[in-house]
C-alpha atoms as a PDB file:
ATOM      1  CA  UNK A   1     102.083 104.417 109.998  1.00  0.00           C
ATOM      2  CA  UNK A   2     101.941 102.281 106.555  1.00  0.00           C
ATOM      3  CA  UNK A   3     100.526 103.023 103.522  1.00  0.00           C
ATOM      4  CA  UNK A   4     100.706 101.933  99.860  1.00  0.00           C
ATOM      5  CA  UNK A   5     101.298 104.156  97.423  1.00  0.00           C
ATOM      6  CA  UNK A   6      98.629 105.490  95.268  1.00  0.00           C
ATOM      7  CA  UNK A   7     101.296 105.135  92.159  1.00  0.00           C
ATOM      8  CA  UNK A   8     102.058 101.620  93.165  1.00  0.00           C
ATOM      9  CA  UNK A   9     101.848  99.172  90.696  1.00  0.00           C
ATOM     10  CA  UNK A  10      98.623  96.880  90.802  1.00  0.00           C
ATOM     11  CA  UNK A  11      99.884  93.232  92.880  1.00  0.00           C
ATOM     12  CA  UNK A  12      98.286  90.053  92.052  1.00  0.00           C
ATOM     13  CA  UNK A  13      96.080  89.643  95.010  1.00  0.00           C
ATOM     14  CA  UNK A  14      96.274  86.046  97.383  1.00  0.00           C
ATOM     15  CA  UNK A  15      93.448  84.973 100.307  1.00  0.00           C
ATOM     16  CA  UNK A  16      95.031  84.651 103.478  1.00  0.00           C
ATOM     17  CA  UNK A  17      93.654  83.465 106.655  1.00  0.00           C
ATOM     18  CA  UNK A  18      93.813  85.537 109.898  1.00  0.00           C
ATOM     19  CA  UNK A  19      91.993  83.819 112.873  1.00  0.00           C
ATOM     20  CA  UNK A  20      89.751  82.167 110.705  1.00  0.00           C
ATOM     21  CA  UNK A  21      88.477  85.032 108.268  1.00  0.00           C
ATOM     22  CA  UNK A  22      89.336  84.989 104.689  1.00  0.00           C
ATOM     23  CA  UNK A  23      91.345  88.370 103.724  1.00  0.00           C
ATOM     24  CA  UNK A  24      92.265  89.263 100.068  1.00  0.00           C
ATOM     25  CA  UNK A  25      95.743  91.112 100.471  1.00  0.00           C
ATOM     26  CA  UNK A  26      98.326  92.196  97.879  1.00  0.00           C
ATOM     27  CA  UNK A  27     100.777  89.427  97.267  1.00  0.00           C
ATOM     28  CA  UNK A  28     103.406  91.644  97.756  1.00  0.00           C
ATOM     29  CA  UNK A  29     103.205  92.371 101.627  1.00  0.00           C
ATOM     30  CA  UNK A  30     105.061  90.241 104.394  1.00  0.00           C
ATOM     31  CA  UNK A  31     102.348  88.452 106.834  1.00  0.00           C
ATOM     32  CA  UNK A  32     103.198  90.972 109.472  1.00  0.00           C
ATOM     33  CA  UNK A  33     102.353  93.889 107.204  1.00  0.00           C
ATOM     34  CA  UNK A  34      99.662  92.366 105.638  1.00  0.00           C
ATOM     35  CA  UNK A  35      98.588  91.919 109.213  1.00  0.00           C
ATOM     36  CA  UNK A  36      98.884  95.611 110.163  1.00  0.00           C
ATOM     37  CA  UNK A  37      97.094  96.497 107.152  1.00  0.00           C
ATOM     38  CA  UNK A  38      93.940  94.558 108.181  1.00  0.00           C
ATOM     39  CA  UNK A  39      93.967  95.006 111.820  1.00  0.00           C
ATOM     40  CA  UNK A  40      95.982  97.877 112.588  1.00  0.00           C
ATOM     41  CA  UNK A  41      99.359  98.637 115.386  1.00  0.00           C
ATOM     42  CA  UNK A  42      97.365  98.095 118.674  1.00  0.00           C
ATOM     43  CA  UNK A  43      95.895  95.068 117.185  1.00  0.00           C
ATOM     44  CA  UNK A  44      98.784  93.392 116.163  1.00  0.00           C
ATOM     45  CA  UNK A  45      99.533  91.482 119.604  1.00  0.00           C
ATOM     46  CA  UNK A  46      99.624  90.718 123.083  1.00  0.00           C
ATOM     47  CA  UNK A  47     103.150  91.037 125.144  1.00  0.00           C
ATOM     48  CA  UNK A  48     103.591  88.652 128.051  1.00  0.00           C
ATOM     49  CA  UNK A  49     104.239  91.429 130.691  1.00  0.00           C
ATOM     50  CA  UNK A  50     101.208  93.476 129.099  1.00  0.00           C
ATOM     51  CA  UNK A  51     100.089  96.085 126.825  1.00  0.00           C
ATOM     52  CA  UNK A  52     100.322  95.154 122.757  1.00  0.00           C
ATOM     53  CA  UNK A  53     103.422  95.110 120.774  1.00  0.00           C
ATOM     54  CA  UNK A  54     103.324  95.756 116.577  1.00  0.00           C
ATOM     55  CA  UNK A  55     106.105  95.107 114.189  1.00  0.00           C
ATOM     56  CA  UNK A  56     108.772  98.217 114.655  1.00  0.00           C
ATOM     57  CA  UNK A  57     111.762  97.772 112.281  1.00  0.00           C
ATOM     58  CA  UNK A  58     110.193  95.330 109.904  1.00  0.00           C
ATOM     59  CA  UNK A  59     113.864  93.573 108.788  1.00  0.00           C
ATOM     60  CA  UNK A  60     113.833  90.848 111.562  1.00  0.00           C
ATOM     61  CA  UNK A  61     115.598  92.772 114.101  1.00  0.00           C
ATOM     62  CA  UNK A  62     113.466  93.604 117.114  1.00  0.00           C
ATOM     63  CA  UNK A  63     111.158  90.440 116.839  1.00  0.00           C
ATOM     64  CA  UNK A  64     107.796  92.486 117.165  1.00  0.00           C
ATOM     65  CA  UNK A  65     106.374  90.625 114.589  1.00  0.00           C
ATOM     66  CA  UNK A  66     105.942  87.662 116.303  1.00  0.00           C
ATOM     67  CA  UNK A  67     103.186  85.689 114.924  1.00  0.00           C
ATOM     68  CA  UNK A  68     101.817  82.038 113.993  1.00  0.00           C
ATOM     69  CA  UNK A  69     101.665  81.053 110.478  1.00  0.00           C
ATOM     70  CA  UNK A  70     100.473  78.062 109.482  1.00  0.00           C
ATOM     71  CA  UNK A  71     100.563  76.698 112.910  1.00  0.00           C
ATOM     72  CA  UNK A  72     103.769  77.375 114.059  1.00  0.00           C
ATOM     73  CA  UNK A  73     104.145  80.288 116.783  1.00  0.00           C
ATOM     74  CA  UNK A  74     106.928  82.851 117.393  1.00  0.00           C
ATOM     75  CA  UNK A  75     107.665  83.397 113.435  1.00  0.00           C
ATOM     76  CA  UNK A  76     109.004  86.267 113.029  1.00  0.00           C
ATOM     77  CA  UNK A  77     105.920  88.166 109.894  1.00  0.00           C
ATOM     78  CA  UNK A  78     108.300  90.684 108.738  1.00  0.00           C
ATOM     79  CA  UNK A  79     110.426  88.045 106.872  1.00  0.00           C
ATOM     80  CA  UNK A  80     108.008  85.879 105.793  1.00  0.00           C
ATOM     81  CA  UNK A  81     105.960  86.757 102.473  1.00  0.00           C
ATOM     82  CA  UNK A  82     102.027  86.207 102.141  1.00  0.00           C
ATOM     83  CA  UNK A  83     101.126  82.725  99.976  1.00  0.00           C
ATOM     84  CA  UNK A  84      98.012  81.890  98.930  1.00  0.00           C
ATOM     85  CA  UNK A  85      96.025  80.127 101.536  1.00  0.00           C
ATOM     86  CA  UNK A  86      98.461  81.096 104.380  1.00  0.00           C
ATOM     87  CA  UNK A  87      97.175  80.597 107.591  1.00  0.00           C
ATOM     88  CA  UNK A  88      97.962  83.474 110.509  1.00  0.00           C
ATOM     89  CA  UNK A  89      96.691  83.656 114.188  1.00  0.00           C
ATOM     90  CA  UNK A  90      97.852  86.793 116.223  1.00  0.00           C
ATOM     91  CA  UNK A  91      99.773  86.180 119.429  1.00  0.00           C
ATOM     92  CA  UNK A  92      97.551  86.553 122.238  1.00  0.00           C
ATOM     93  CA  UNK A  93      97.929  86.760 126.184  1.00  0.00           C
ATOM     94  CA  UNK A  94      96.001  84.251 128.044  1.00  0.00           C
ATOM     95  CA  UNK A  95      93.391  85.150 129.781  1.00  0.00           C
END
């Protein structure tokens, strides 16, 4: 799926927060890519009619992304850079 670059240019690094776990993560990424990198497509999060949904065309299009940051659900990661401290909970399906 995604990978950096082995020739990419070294990023300044930032801690983010993904259900309550530190993460150091390039300061580059989006949230929703910084969230694939750590936890991978199936991972990603829950759809309400089942199965798991992952961020597809990662320009704000299909709204795959969907994800809380700092608190506030449904924001779309793919548009939204990492900051330091940033806080990110994946989109779960009640159980």
């Amino acid at each position: 799926m995604f990978k950096r670059l082995d020739n990419a240019a070294p990023a300044a690094m930032v801690t983010i927060w993904l259900e309550g776990q530190p993460h150091s993560v390039p300061a580059t990424l989006s949230a929703a890519a910084a969230v694939l990198w750590l936890v991978g497509a199936t991972g990603y999060r829950d759809h309400a009619a089942g199965g798991h949904r992952a961020p597809l065309c990662m320009m704000g299009v299909c709204h795959d992304c969907l994800i809380t940051i700092d608190g506030q659900p449904n924001r779309q990661g793919c548009l939204v850079p990492v900051a330091e401290g940033m806080r990110l909970e994946r989109q779960r399906r009640p159980a």
